[in-house]
N, C-alpha and C. Protein backbone atom coordinates (compact mmCIF):
# COMPACT_ATOMS: atom_id res chain seq x y z
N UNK A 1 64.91 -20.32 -31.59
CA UNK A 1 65.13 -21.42 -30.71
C UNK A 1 63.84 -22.23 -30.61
N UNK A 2 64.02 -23.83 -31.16
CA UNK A 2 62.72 -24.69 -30.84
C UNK A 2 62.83 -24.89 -29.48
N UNK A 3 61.23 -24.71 -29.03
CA UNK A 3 61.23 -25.72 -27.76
C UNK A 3 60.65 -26.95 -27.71
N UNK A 4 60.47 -27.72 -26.77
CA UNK A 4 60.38 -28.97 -26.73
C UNK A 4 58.54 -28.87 -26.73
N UNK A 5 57.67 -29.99 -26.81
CA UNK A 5 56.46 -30.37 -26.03
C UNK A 5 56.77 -29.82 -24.97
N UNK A 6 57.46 -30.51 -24.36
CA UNK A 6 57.33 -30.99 -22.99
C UNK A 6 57.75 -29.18 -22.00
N UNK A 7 58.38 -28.37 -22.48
CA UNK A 7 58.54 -27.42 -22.00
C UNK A 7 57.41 -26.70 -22.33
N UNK A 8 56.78 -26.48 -23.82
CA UNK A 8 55.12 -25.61 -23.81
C UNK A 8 54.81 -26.24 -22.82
N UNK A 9 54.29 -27.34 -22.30
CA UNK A 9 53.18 -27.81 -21.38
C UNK A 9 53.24 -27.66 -19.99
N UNK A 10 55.09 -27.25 -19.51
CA UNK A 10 55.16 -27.11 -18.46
C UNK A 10 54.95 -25.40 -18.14
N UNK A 11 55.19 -24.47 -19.48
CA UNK A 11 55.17 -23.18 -19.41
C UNK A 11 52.92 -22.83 -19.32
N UNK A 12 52.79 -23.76 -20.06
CA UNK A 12 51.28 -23.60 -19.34
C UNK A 12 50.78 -23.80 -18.53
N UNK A 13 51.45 -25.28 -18.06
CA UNK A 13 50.90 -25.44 -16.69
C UNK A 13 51.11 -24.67 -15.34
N UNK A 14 52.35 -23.85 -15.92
CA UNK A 14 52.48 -22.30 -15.20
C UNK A 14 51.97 -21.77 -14.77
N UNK A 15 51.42 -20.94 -16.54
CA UNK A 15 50.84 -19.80 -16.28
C UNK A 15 49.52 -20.23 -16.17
N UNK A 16 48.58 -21.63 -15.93
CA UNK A 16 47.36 -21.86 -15.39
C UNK A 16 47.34 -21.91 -13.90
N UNK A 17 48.36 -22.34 -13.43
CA UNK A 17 49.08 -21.99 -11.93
C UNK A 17 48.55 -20.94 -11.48
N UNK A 18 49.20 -19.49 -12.30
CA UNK A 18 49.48 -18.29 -11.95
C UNK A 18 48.03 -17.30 -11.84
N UNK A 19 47.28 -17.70 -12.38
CA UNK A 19 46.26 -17.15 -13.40
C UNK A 19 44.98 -18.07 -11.75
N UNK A 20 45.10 -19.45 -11.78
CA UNK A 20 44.34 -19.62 -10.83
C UNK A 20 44.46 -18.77 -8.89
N UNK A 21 45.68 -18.92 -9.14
CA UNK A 21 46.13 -18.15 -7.27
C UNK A 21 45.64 -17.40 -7.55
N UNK A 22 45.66 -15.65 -9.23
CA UNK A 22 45.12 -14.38 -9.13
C UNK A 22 43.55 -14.54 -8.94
N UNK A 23 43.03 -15.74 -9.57
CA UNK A 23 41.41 -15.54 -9.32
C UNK A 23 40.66 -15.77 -7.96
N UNK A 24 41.90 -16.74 -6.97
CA UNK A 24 41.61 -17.01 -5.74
C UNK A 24 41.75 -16.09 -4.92
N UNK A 25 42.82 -15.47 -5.15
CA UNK A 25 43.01 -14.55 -4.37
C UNK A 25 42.25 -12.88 -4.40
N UNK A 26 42.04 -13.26 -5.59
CA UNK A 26 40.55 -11.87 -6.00
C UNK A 26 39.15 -12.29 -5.50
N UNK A 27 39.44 -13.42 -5.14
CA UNK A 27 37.87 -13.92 -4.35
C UNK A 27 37.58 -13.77 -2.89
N UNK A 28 38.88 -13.19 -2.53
CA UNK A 28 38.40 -13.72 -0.84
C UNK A 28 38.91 -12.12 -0.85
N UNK A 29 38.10 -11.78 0.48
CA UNK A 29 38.43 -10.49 1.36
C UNK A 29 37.86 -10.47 2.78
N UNK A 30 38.43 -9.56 3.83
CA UNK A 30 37.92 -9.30 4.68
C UNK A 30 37.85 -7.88 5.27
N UNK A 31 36.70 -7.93 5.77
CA UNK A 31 36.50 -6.32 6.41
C UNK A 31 36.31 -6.29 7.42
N UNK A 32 37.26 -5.75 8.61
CA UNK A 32 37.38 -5.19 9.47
C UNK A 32 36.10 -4.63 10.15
N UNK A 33 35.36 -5.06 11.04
CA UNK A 33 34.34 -3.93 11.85
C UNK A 33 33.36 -4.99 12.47
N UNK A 34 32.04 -4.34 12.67
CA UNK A 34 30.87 -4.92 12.59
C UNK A 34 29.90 -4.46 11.97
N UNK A 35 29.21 -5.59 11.30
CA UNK A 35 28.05 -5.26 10.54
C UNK A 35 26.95 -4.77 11.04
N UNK A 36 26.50 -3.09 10.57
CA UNK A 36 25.16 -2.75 11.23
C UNK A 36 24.12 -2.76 10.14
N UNK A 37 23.29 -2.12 10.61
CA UNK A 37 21.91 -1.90 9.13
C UNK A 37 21.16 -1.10 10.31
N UNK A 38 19.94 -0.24 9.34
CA UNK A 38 19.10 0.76 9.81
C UNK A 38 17.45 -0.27 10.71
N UNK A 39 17.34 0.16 11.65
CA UNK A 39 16.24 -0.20 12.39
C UNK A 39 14.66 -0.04 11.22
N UNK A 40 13.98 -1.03 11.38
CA UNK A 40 13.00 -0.87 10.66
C UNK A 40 11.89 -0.35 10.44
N UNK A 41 11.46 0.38 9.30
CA UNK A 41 10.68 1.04 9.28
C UNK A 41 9.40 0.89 8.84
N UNK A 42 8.14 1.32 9.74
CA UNK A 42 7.14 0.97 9.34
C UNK A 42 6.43 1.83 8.16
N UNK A 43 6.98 3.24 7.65
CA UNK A 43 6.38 3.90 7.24
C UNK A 43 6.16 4.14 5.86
N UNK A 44 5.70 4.49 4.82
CA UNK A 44 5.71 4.21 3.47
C UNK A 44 6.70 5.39 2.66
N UNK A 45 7.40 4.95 1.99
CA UNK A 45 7.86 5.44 1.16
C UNK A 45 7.48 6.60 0.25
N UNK A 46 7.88 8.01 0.08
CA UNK A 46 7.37 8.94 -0.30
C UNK A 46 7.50 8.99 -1.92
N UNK A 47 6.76 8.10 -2.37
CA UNK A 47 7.07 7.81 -4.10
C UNK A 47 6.04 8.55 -4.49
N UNK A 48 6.34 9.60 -5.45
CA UNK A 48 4.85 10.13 -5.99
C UNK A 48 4.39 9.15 -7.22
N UNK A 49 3.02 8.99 -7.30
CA UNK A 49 2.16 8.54 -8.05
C UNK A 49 1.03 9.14 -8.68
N UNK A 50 1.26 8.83 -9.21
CA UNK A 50 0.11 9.75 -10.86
C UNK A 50 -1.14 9.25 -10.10
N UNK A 51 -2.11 10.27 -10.25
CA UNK A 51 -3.25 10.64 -9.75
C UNK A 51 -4.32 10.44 -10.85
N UNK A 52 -5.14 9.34 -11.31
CA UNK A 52 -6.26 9.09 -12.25
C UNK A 52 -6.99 10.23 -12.10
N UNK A 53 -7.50 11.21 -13.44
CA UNK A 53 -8.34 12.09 -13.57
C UNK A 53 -9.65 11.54 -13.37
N UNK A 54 -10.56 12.53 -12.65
CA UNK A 54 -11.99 11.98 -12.51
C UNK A 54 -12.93 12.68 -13.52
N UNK A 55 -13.34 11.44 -14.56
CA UNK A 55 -14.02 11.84 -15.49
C UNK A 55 -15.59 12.32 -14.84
N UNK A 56 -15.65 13.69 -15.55
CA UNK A 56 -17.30 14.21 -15.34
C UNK A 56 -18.47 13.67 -16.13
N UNK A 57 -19.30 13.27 -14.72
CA UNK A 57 -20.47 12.32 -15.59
C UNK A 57 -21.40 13.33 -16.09
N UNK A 58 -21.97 12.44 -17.72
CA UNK A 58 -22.97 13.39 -17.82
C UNK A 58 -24.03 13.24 -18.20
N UNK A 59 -24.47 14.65 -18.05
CA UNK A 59 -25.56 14.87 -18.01
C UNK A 59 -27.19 13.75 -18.16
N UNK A 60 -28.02 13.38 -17.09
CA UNK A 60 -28.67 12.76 -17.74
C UNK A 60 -30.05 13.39 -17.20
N UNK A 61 -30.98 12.80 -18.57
CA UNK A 61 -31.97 13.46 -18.66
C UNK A 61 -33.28 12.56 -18.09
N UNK A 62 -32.88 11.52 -17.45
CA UNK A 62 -34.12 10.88 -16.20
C UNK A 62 -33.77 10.93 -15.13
N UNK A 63 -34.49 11.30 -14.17
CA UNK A 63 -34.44 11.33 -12.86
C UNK A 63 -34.13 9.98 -12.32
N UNK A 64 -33.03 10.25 -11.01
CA UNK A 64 -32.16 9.15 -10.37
C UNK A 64 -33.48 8.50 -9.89
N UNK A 65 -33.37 6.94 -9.94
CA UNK A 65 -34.65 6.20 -9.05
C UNK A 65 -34.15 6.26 -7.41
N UNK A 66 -35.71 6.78 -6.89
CA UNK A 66 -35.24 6.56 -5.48
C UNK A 66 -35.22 5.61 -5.09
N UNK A 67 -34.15 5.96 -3.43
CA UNK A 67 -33.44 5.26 -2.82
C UNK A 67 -34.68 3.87 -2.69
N UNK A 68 -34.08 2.76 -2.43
CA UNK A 68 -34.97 1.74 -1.41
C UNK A 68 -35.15 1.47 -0.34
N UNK A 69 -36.22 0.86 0.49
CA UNK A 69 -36.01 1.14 1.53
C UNK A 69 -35.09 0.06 2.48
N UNK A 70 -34.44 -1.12 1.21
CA UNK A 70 -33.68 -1.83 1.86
C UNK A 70 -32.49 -1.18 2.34
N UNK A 71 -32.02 -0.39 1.58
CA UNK A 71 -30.68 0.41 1.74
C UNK A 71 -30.50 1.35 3.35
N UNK A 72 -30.22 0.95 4.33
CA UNK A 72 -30.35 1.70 5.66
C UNK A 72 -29.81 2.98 5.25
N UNK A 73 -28.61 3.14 4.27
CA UNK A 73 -27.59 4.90 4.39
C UNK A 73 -27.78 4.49 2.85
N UNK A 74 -28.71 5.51 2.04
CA UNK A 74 -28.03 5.69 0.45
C UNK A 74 -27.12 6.35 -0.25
N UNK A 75 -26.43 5.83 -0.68
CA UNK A 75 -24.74 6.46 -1.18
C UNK A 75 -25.12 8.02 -1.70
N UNK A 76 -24.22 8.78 -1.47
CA UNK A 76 -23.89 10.06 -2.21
C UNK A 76 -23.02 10.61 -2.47
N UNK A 77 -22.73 11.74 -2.84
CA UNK A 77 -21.88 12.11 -3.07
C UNK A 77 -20.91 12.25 -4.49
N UNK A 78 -20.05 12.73 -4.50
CA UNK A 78 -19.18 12.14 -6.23
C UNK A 78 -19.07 10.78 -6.23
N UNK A 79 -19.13 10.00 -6.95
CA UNK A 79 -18.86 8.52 -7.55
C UNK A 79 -17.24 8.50 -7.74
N UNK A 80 -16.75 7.99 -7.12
CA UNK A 80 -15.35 7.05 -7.56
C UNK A 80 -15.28 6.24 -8.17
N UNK A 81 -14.66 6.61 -9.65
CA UNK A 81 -14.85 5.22 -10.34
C UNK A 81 -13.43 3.73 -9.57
N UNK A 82 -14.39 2.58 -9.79
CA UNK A 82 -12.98 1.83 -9.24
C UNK A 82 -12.17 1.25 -10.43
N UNK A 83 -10.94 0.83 -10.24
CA UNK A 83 -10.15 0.68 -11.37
C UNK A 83 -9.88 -0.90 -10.73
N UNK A 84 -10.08 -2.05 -11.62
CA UNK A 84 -10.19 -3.44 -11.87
C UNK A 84 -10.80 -3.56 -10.40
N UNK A 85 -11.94 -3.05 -9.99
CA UNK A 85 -12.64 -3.57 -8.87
C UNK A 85 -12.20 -3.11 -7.42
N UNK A 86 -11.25 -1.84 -7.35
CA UNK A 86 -10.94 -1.36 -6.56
C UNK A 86 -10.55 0.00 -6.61
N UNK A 87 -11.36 1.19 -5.33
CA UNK A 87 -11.02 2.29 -5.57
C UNK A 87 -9.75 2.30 -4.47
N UNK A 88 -9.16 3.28 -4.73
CA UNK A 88 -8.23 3.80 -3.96
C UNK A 88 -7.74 5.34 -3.63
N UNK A 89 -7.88 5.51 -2.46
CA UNK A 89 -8.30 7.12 -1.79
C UNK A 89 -7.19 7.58 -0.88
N UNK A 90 -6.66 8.59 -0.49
CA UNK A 90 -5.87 9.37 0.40
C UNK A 90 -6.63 9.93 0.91
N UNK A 91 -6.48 10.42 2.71
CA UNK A 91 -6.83 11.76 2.84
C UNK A 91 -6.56 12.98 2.30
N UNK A 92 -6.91 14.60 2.91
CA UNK A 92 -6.35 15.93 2.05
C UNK A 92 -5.07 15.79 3.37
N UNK A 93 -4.98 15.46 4.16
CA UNK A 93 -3.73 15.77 4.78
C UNK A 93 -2.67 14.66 4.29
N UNK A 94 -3.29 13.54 3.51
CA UNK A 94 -2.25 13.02 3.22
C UNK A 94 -1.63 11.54 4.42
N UNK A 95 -2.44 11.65 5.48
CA UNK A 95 -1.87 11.20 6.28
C UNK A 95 -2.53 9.34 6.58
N UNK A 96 -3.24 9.24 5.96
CA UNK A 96 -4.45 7.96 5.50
C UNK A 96 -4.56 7.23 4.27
N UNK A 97 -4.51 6.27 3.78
CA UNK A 97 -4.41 5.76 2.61
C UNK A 97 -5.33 4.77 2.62
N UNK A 98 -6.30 4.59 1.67
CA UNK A 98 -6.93 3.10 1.70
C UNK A 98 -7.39 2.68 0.29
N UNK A 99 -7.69 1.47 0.52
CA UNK A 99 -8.11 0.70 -0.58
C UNK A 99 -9.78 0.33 -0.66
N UNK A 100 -10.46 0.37 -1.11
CA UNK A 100 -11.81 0.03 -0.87
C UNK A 100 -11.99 -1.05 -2.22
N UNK A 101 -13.16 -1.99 -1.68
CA UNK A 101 -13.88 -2.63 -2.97
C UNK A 101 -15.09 -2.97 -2.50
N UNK A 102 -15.82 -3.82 -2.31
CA UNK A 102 -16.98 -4.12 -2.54
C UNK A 102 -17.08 -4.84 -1.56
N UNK A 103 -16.95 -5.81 -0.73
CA UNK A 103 -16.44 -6.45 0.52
C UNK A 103 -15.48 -5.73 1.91
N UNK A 104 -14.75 -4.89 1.41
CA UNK A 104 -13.72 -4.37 2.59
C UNK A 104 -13.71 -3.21 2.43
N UNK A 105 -13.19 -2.24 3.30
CA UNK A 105 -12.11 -1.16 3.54
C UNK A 105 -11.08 -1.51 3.79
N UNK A 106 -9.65 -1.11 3.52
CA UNK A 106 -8.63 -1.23 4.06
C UNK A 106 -7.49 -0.29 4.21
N UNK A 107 -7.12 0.56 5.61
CA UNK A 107 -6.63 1.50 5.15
C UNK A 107 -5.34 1.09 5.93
N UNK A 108 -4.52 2.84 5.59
CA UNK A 108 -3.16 2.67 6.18
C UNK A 108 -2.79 3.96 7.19
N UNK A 109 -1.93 3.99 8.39
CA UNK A 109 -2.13 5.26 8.45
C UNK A 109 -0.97 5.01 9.93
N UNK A 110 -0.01 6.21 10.24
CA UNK A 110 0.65 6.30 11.51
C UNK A 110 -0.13 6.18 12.53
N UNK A 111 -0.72 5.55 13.35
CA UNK A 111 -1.67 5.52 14.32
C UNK A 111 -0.72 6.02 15.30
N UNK A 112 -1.56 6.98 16.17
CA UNK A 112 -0.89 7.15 17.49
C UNK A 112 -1.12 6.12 18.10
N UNK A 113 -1.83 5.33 18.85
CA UNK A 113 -1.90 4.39 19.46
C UNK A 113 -2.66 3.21 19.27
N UNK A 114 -1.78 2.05 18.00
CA UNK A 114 -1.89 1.46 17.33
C UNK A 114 -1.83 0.00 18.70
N UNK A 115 -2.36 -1.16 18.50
CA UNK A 115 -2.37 -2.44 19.18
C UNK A 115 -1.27 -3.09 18.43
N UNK A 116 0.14 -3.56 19.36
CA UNK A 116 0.75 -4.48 18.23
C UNK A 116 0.73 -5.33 17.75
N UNK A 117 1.19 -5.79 16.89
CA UNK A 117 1.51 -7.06 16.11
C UNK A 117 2.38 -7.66 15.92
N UNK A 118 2.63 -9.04 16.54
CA UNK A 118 4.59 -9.46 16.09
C UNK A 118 5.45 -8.53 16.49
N UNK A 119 5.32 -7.53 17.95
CA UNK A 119 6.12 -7.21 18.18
C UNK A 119 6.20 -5.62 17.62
N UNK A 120 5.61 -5.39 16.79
CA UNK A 120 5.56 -4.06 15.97
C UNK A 120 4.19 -3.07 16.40
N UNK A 121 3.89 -1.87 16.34
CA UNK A 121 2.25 -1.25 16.08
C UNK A 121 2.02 -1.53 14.56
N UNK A 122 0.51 -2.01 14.68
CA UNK A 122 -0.14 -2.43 13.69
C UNK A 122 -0.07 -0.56 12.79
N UNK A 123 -0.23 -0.62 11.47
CA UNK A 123 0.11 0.27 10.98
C UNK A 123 -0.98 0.48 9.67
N UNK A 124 -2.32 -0.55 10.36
CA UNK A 124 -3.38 -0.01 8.96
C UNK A 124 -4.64 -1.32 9.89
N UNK A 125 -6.01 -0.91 8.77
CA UNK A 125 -7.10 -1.78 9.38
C UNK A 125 -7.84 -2.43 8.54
N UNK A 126 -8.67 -3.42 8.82
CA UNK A 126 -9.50 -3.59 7.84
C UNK A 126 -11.18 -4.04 8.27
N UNK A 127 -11.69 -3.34 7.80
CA UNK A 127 -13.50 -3.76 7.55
C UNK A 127 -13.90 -4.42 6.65
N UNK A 128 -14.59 -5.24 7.83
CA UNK A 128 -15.81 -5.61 6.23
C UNK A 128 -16.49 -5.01 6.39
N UNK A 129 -17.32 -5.47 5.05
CA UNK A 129 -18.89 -4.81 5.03
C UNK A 129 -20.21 -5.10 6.32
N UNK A 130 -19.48 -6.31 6.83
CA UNK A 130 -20.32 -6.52 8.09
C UNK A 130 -20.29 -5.65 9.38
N UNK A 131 -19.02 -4.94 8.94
CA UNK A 131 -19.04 -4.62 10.64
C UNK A 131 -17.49 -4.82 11.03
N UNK A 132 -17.02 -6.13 10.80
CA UNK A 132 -16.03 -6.85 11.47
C UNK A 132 -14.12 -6.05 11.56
N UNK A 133 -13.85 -5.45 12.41
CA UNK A 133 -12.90 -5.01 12.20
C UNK A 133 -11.45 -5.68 12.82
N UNK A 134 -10.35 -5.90 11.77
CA UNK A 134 -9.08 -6.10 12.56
C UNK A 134 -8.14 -4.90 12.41
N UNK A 135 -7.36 -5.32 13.04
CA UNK A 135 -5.59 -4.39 13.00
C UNK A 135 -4.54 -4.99 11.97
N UNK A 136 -3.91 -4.52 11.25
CA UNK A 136 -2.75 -5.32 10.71
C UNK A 136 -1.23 -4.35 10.43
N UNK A 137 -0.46 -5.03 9.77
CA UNK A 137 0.76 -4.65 9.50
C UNK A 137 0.96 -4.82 7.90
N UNK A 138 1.15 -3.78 7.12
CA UNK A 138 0.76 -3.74 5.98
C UNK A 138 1.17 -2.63 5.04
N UNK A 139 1.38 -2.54 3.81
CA UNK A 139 1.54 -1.73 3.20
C UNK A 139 1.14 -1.58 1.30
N UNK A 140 0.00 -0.89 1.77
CA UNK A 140 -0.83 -0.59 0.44
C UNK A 140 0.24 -0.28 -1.47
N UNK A 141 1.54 0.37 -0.79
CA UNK A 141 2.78 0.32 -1.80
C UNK A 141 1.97 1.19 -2.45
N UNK A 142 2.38 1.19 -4.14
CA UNK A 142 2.49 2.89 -4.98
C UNK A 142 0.98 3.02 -5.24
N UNK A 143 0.07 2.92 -4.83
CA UNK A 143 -1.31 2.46 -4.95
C UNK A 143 -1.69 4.16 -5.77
N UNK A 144 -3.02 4.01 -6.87
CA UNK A 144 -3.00 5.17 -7.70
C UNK A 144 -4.48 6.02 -6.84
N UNK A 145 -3.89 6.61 -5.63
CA UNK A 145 -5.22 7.24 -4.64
C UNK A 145 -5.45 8.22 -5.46
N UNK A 146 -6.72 8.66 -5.15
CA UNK A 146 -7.56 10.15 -5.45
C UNK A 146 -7.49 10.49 -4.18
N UNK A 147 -7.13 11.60 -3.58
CA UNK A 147 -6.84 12.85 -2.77
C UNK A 147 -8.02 13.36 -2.49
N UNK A 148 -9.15 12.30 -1.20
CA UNK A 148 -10.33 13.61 -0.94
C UNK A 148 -10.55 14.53 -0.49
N UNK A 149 -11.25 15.39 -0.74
CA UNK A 149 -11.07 16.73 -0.44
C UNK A 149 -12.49 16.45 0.92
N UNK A 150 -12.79 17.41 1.64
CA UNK A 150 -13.65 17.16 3.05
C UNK A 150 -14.80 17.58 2.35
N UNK A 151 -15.67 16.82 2.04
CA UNK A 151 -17.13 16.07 1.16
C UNK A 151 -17.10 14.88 1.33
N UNK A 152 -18.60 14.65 0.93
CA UNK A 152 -18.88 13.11 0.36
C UNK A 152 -18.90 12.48 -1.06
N UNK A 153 -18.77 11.07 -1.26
CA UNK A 153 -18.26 9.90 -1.85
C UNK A 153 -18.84 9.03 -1.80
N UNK A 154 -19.32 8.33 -2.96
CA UNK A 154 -19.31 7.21 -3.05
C UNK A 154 -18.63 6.23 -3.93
N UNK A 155 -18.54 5.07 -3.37
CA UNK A 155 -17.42 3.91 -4.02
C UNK A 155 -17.92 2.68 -4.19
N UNK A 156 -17.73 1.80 -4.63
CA UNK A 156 -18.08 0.36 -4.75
C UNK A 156 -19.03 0.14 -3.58
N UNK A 157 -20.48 0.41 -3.92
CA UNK A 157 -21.45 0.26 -2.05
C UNK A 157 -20.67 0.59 -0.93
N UNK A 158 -19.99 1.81 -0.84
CA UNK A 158 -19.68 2.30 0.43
C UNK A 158 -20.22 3.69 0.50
N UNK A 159 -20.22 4.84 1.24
CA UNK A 159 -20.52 6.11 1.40
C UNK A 159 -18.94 6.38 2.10
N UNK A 160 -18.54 7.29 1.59
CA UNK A 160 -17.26 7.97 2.27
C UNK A 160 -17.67 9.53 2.75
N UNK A 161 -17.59 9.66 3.86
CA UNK A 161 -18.07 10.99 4.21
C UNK A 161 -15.92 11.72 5.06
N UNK A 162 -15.87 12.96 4.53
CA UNK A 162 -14.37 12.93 4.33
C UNK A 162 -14.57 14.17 5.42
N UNK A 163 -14.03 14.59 6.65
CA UNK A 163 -13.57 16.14 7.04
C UNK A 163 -12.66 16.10 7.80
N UNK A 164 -12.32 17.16 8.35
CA UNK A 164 -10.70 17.35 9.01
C UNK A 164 -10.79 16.63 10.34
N UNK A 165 -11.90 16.00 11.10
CA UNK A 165 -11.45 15.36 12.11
C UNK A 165 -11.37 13.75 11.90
N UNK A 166 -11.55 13.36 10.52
CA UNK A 166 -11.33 11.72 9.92
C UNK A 166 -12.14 11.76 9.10
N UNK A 167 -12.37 9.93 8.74
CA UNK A 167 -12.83 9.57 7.61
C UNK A 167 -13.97 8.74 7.92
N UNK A 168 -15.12 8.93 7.59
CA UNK A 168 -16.37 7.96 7.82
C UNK A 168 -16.64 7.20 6.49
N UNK A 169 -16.09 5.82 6.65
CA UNK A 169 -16.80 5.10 5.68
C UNK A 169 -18.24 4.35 6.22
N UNK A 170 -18.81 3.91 5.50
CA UNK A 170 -20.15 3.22 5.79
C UNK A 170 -20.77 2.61 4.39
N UNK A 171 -21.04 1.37 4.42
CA UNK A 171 -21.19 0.30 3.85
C UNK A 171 -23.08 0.19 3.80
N UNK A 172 -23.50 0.66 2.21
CA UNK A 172 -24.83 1.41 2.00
C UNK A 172 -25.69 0.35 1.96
N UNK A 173 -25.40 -1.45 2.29
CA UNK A 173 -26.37 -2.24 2.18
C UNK A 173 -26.68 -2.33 3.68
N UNK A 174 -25.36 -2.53 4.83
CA UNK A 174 -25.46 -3.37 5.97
C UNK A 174 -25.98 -1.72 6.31
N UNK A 175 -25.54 -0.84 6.39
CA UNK A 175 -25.17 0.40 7.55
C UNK A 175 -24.25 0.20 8.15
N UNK A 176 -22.70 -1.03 8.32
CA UNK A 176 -21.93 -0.93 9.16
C UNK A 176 -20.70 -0.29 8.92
N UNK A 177 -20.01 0.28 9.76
CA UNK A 177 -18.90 1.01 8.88
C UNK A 177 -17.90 1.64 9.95
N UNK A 178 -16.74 2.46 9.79
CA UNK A 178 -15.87 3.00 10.87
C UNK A 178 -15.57 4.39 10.33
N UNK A 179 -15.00 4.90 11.79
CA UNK A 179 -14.44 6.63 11.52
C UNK A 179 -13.07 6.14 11.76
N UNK A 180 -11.92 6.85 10.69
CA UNK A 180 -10.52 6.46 11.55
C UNK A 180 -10.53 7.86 10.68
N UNK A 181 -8.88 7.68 11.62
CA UNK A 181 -8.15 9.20 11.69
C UNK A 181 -6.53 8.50 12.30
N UNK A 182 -5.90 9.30 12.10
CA UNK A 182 -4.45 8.83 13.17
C UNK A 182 -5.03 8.32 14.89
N UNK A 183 -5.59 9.23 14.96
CA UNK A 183 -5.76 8.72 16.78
C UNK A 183 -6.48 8.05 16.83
N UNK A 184 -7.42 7.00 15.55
CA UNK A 184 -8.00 5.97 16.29
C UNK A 184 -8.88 5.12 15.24
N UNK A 185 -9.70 4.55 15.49
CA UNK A 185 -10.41 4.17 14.73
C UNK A 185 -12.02 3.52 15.54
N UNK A 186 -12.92 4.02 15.52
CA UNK A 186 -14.37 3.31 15.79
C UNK A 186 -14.97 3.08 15.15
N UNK A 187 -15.91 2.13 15.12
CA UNK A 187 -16.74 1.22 14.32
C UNK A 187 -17.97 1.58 14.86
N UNK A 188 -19.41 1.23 13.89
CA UNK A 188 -20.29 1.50 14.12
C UNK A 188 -21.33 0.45 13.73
């Protein structure tokens, strides 16, 4: 049986009919309820990250030049090497994270009794090398820390002195520097 033009065009214009309502109607939905979501969190994400091996320096056969007497605190300790101009350190409890370079400290850490910010507790700090300390809200993310153990450190002109009641950094040109820990943080 021939059909006409005129009937193909009306049998397509059909099934383009038919074919558009199924895509409209696969587009729309509704769901029943109310929309919640989880309260926000300040705390970092437990992603493990590969830990840079600390290469052993060696051996050398001239004596270190002494200190100067511009230097108020001369660095000691193991050397941290920094990676593109920044070291990056954990405490051994794990509970402290920071970034250091050559200008700042900046760490991270649950403060018990943190100053807020926007409504939130500030959740990390930062030094300069002067002295100057703020509070912030922040997150250092998968950062590649070395894990100190309770000794001393040194880093990009800082002294890190590490033990179980916090962390003393101090900045080996000015002498200025802070102790933090969860419960607090002082400057010196």
């Amino acid at each position: 049986m021939l059909r006409t033009l005129d009937e193909m065009k009306a049998r397509v214009a059909v099934a383009e009919l038919v074919l558009a309502a199924a895509a409209l109607a696969g587009c729309q939905s509704s769901v029943d309820g109310t929309a919640t979501r989880e309260p926000d969190s300040y705390l970092e994400p437990n992603v493990p990250t590969p830990r840079p091996s600390q290469p052993s320096p060696a051996p050398s056969s001239t004596p270190a030049p002494a200190p100067s007497p511009s230097n108020p605190r001369p660095s000691g300790g193991e050397e941290l090497a920094p990676q593109n101009g920044y070291v990056f350190i954990q405490t051994k409890s794990g509970k402290t994270r920071c970034q250091l370079d050559e200008q700042e400290v900046g760490c991270e850490a649950a403060f018990t009794n943190a100053p807020e910010i926007n409504g939130a507790p500030a959740n990390g700090v930062r030094l300069t090398a002067d002295g100057d300390l703020s509070w912030v809200q922040g997150n250092l993310g998968a950062i590649p820390a070395v894990t100190l153990d309770y000794r001393t450190y040194s880093a990009v002109g800082w002294s890190i002195d590490a033990d179980e009641n916090g962390t003393r950094f101090t900045n080996d040109s000015t002498g200025r520097g802070m102790v933090i820990s969860v419960e607090g943080v002082e400057t010196f």
